[in-house]
PDB file of N, CA and C in Angstrom:
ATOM      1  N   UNK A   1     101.982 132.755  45.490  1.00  0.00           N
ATOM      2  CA  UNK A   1     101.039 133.815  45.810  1.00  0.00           C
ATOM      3  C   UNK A   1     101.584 134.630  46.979  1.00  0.00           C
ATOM      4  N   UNK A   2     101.498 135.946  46.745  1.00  0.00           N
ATOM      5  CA  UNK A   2     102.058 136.566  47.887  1.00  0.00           C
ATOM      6  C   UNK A   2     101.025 137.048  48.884  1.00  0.00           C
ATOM      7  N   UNK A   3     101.051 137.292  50.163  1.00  0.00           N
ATOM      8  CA  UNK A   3     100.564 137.256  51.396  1.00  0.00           C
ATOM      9  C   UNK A   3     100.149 138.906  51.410  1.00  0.00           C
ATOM     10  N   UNK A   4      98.949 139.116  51.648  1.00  0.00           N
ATOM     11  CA  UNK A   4      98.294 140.407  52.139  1.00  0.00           C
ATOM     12  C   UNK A   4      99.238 141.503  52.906  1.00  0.00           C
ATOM     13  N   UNK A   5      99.625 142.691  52.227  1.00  0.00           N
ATOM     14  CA  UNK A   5     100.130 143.407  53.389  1.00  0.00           C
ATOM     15  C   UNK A   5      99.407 143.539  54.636  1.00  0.00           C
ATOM     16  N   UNK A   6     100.464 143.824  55.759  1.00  0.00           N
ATOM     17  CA  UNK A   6      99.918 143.794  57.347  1.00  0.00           C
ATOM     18  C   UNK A   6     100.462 145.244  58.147  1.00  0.00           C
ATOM     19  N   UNK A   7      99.725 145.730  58.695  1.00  0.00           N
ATOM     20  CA  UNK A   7     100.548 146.918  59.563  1.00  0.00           C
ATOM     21  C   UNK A   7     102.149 145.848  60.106  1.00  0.00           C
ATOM     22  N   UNK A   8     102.938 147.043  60.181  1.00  0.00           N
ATOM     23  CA  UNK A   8     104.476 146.467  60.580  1.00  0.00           C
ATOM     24  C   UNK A   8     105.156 145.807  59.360  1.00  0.00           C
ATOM     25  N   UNK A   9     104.289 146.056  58.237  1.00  0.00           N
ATOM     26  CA  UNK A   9     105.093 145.246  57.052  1.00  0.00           C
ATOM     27  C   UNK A   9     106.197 146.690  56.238  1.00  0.00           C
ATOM     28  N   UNK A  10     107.496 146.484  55.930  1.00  0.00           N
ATOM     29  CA  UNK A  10     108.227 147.422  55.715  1.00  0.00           C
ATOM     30  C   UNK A  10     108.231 147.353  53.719  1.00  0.00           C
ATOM     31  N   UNK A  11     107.642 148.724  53.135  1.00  0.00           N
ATOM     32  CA  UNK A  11     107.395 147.951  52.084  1.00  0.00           C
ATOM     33  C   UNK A  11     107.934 149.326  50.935  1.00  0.00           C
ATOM     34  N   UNK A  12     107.939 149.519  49.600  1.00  0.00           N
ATOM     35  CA  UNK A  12     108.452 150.451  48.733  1.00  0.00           C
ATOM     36  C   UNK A  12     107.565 150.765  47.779  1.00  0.00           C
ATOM     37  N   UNK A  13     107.294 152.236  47.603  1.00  0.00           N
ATOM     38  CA  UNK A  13     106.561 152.721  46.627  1.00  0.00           C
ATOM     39  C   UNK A  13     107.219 152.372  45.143  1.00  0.00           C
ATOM     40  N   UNK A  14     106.352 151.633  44.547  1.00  0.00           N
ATOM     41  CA  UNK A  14     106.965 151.066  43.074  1.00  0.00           C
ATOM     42  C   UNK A  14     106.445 151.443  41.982  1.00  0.00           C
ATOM     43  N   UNK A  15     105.273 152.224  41.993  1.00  0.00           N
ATOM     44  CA  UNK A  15     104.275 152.798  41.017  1.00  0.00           C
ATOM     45  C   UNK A  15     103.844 154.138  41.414  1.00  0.00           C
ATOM     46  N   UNK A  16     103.714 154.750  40.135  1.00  0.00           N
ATOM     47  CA  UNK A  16     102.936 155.865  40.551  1.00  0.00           C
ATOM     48  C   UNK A  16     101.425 155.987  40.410  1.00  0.00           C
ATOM     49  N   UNK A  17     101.025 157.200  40.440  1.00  0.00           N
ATOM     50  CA  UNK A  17      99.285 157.108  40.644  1.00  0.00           C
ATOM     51  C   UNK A  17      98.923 156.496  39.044  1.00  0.00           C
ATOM     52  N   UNK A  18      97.646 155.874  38.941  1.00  0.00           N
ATOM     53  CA  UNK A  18      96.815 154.933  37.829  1.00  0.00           C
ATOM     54  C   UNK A  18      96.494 156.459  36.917  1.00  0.00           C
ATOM     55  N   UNK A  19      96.135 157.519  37.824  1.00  0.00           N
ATOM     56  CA  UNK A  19      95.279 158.731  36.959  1.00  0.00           C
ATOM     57  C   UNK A  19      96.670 159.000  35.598  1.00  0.00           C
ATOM     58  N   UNK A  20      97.338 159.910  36.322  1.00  0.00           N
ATOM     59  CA  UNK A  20      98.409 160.623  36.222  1.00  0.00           C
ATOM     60  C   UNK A  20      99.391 160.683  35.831  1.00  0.00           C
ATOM     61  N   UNK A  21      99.824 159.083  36.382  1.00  0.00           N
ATOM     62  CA  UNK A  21     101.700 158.829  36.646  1.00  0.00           C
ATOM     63  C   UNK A  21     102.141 159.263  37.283  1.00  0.00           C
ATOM     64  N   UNK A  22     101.927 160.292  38.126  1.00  0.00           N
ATOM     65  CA  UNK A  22     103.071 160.742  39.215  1.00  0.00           C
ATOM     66  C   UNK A  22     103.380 159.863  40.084  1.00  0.00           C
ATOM     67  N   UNK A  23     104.842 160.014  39.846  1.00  0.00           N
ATOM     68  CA  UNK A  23     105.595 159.104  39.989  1.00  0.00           C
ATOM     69  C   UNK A  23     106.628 159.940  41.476  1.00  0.00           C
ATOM     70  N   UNK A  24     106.753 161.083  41.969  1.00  0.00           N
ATOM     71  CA  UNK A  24     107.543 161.813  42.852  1.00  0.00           C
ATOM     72  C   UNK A  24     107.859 160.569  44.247  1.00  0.00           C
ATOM     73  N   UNK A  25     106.841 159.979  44.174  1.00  0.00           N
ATOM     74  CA  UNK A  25     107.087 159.656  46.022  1.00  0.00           C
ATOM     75  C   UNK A  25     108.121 157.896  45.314  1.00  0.00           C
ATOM     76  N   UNK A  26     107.751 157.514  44.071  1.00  0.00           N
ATOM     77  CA  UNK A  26     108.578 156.046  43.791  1.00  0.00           C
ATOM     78  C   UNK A  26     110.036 155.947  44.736  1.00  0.00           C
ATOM     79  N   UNK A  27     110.199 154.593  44.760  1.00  0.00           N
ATOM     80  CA  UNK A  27     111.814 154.463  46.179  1.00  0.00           C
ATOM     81  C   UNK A  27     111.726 154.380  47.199  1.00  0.00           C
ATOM     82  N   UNK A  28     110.013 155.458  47.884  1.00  0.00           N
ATOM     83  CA  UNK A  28     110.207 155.614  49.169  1.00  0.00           C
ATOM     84  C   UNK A  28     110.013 154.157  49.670  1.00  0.00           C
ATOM     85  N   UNK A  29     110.587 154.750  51.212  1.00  0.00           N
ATOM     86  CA  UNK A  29     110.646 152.878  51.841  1.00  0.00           C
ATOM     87  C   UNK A  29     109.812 153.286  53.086  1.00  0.00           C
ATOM     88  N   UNK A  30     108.955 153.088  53.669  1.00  0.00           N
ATOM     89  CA  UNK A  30     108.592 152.611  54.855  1.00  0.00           C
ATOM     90  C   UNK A  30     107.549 151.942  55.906  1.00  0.00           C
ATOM     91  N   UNK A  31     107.613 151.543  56.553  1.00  0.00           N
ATOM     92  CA  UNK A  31     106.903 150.747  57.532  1.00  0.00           C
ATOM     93  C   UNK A  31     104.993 151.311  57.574  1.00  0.00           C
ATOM     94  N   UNK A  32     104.376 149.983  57.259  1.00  0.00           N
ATOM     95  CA  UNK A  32     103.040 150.931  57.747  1.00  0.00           C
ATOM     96  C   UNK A  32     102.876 150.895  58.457  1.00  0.00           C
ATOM     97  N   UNK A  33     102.385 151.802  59.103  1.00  0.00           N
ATOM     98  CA  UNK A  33     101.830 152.337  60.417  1.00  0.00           C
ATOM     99  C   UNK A  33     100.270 151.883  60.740  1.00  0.00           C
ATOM    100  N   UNK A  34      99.052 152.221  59.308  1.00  0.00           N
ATOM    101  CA  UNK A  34      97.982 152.008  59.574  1.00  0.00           C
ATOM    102  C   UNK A  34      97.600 151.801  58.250  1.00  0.00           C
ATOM    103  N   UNK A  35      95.798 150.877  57.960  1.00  0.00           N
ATOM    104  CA  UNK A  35      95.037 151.138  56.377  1.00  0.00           C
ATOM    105  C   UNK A  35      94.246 152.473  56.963  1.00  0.00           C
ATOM    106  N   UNK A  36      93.769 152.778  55.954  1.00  0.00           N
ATOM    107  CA  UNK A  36      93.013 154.136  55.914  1.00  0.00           C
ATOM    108  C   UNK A  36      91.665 153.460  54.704  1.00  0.00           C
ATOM    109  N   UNK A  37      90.246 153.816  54.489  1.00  0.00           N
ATOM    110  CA  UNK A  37      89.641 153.628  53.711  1.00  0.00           C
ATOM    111  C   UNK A  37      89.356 155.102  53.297  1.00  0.00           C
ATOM    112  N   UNK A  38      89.926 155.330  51.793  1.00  0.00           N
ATOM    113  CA  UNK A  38      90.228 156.445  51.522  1.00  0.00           C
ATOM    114  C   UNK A  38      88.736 156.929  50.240  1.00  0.00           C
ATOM    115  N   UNK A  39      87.641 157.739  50.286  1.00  0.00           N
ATOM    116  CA  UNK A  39      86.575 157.612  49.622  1.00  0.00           C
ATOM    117  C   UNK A  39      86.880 158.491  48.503  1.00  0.00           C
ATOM    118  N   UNK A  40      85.873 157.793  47.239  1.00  0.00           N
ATOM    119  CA  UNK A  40      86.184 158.955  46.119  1.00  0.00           C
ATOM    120  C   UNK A  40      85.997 160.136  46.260  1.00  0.00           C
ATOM    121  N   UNK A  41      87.061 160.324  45.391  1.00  0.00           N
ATOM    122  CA  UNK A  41      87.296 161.969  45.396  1.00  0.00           C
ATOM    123  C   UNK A  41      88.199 162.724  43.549  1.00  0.00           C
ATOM    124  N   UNK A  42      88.998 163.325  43.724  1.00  0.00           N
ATOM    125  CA  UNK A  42      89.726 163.392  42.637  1.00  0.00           C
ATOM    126  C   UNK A  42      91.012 163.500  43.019  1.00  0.00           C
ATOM    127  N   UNK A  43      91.877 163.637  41.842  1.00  0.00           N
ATOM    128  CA  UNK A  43      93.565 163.340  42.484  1.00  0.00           C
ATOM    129  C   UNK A  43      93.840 165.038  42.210  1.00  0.00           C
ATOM    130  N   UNK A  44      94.392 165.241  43.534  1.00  0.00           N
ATOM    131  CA  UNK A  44      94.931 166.587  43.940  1.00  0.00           C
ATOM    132  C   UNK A  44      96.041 167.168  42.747  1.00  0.00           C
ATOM    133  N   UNK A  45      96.580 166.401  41.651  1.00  0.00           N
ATOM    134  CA  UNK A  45      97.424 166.785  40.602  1.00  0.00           C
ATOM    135  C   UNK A  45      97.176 166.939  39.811  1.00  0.00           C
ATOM    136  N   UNK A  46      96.159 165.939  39.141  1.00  0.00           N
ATOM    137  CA  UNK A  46      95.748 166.284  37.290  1.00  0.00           C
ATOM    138  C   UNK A  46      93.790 166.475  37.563  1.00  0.00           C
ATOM    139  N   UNK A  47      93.031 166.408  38.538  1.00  0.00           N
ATOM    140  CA  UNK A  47      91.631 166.626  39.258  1.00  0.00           C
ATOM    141  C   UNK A  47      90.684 165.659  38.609  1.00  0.00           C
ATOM    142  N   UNK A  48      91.797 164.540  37.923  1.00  0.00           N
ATOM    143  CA  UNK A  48      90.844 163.041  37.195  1.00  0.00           C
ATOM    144  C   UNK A  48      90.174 162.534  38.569  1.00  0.00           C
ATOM    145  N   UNK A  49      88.794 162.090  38.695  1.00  0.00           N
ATOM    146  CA  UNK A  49      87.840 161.296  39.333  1.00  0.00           C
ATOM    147  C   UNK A  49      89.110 160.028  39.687  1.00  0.00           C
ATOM    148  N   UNK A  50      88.628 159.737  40.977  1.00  0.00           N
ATOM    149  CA  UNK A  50      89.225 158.407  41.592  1.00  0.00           C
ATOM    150  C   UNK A  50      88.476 158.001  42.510  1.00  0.00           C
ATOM    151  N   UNK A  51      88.367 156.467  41.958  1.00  0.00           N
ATOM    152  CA  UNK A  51      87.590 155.604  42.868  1.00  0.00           C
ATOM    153  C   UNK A  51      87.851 155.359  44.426  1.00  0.00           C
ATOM    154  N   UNK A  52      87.228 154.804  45.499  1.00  0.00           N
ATOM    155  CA  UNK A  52      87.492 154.459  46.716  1.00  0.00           C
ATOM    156  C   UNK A  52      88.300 153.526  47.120  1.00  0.00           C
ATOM    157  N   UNK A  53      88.993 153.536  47.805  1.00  0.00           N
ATOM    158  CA  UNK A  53      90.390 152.663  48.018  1.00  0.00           C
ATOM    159  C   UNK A  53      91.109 152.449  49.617  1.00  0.00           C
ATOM    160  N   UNK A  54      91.401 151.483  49.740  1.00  0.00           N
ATOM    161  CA  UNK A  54      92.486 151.164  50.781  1.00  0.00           C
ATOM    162  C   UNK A  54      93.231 151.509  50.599  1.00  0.00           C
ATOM    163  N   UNK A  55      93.982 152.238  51.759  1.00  0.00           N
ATOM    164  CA  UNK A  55      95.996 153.017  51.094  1.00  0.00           C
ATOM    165  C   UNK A  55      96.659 152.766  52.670  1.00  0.00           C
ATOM    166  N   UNK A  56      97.770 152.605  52.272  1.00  0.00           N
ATOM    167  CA  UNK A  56      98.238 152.233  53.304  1.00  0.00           C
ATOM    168  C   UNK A  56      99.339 153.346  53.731  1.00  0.00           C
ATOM    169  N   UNK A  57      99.142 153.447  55.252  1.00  0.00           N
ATOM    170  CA  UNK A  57      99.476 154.841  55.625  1.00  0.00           C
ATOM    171  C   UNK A  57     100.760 155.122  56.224  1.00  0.00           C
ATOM    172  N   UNK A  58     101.884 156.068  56.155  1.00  0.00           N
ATOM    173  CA  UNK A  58     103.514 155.688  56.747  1.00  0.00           C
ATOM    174  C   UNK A  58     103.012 156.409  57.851  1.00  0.00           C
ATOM    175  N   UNK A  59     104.038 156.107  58.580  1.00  0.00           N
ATOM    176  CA  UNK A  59     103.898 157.218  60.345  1.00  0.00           C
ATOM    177  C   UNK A  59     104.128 158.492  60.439  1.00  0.00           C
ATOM    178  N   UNK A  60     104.835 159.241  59.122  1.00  0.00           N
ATOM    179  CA  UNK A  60     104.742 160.140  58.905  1.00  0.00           C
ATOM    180  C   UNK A  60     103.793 161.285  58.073  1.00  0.00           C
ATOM    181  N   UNK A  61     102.775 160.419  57.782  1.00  0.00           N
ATOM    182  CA  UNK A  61     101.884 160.816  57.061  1.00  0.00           C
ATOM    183  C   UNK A  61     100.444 160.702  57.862  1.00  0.00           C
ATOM    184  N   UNK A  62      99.432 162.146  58.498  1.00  0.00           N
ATOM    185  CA  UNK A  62      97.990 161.089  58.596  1.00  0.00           C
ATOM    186  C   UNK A  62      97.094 161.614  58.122  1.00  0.00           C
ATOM    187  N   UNK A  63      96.781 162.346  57.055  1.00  0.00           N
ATOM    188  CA  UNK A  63      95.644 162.049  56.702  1.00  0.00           C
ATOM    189  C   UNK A  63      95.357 161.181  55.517  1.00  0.00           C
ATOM    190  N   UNK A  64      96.344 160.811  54.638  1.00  0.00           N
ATOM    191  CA  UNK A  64      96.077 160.208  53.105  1.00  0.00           C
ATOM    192  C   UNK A  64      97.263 159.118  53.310  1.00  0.00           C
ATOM    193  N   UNK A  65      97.507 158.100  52.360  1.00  0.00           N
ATOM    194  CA  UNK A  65      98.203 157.102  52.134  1.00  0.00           C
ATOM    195  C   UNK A  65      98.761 156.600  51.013  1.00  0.00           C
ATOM    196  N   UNK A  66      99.264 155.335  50.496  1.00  0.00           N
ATOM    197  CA  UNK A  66      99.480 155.081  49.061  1.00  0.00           C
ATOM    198  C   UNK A  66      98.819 153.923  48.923  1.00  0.00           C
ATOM    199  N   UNK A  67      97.852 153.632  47.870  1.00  0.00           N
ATOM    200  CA  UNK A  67      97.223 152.983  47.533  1.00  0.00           C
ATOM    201  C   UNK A  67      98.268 151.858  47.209  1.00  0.00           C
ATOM    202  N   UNK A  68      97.218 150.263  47.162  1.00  0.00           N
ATOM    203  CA  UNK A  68      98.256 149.056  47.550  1.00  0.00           C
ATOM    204  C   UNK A  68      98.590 148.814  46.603  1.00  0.00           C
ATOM    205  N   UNK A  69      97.709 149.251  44.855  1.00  0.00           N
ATOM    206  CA  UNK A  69      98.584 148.994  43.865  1.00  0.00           C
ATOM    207  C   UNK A  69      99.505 149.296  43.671  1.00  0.00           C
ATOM    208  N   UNK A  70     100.377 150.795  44.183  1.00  0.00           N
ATOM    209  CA  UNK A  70     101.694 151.047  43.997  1.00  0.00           C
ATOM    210  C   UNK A  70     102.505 150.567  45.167  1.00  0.00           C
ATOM    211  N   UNK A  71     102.444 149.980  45.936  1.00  0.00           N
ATOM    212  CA  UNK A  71     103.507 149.603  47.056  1.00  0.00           C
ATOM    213  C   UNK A  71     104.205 147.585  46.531  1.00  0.00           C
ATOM    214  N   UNK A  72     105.200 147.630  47.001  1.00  0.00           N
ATOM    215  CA  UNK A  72     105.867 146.115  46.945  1.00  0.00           C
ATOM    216  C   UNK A  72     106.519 145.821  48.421  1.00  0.00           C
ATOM    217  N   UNK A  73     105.857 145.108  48.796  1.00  0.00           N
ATOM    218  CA  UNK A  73     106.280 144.084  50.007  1.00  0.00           C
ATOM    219  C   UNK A  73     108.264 143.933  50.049  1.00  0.00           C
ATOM    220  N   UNK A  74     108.490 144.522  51.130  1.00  0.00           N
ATOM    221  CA  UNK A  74     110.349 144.195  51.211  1.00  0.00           C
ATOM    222  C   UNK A  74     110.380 143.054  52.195  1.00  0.00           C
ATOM    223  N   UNK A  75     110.495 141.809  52.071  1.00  0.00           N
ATOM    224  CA  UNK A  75     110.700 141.223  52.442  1.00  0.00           C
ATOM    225  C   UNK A  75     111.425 140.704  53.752  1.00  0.00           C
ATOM    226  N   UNK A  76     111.136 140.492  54.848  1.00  0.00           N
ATOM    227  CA  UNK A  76     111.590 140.344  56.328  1.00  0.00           C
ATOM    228  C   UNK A  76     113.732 140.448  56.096  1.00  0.00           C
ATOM    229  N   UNK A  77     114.693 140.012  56.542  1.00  0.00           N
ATOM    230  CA  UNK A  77     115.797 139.553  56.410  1.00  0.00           C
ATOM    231  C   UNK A  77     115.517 138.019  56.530  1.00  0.00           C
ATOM    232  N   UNK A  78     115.649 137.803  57.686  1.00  0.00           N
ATOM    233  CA  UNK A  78     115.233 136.173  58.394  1.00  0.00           C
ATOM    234  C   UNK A  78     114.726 135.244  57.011  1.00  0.00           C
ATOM    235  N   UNK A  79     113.748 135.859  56.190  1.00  0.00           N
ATOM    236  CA  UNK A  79     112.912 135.466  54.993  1.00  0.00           C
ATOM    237  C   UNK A  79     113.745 135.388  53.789  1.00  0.00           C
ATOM    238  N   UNK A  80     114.731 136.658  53.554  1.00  0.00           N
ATOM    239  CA  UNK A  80     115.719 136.372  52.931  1.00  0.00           C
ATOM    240  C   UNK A  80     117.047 135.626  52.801  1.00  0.00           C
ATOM    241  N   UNK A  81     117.403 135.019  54.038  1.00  0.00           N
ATOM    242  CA  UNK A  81     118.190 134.416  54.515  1.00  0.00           C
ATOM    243  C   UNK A  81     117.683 133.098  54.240  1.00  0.00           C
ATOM    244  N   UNK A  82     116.373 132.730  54.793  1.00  0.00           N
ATOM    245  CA  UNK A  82     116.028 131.207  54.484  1.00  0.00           C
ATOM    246  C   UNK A  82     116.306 131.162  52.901  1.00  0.00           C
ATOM    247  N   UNK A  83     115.984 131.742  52.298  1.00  0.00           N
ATOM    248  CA  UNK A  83     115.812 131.572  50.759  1.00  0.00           C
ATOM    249  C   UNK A  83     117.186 131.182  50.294  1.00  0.00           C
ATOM    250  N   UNK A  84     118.071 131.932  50.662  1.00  0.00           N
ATOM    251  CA  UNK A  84     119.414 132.038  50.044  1.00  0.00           C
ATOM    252  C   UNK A  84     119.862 130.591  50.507  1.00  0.00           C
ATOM    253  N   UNK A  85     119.826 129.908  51.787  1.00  0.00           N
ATOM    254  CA  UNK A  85     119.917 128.854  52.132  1.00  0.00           C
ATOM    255  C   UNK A  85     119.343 127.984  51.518  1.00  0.00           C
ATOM    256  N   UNK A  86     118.251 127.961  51.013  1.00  0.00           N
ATOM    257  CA  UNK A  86     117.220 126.490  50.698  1.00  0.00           C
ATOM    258  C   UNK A  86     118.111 126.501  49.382  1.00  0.00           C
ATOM    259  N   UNK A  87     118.408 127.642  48.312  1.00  0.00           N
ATOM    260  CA  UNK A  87     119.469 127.836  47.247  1.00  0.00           C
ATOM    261  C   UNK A  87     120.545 127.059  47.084  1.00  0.00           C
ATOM    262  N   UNK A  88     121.346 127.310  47.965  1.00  0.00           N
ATOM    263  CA  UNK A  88     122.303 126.382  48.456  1.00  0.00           C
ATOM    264  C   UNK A  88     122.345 125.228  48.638  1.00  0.00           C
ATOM    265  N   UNK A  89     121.463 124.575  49.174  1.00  0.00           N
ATOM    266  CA  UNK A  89     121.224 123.105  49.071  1.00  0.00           C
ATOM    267  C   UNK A  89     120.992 122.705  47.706  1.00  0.00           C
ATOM    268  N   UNK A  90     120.121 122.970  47.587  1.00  0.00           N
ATOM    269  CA  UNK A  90     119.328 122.726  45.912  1.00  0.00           C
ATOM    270  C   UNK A  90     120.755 122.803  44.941  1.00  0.00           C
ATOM    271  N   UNK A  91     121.296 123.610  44.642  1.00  0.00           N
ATOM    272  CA  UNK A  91     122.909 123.936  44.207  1.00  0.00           C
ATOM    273  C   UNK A  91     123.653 122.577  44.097  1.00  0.00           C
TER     274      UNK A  91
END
């Protein structure tokens, strides 16, 4: 089970919007800064109704965010390193 994103977690847009598909911002990488509770409204691209949501916000961005269904957790180094190690043994 994977662990709740946290502000300071460095993470990648992997999906695009549920309405739409737009997909433009997918790849991006970065650090959140803040959550935002973002209320319904409609999506500024295709004007489909969208429900209320948590999005999580980059430092370069403040008024809107990316919702947590499209983001994936990048994993610490330190975190990746243990792994590759415990591998190795097991091996």
């Amino acid at each position: 089970m994977s662990k709740p994103l946290e502000v300071g977690d460095l993470v990648m847009v992997v999906r695009g919007k549920k309405c739409c598909r737009a997909s433009r911002h997918i790849g991006r990488i970065f650090r959140i800064e803040r959550f935002i509770s973002k209320s319904a409204g409609s999506c500024t691209l295709c004007g489909k109704p969208l429900e209320a949501v948590i999005q999580a916000v980059p430092p370069d961005i403040h008024r809107s965010g990316y919702s947590l269904y499209r983001l994936k957790l990048i994993p610490p180094l330190s975190e990746l390193e243990r792994t590759k190690e415990e591998e190795g043994v097991l091996a």
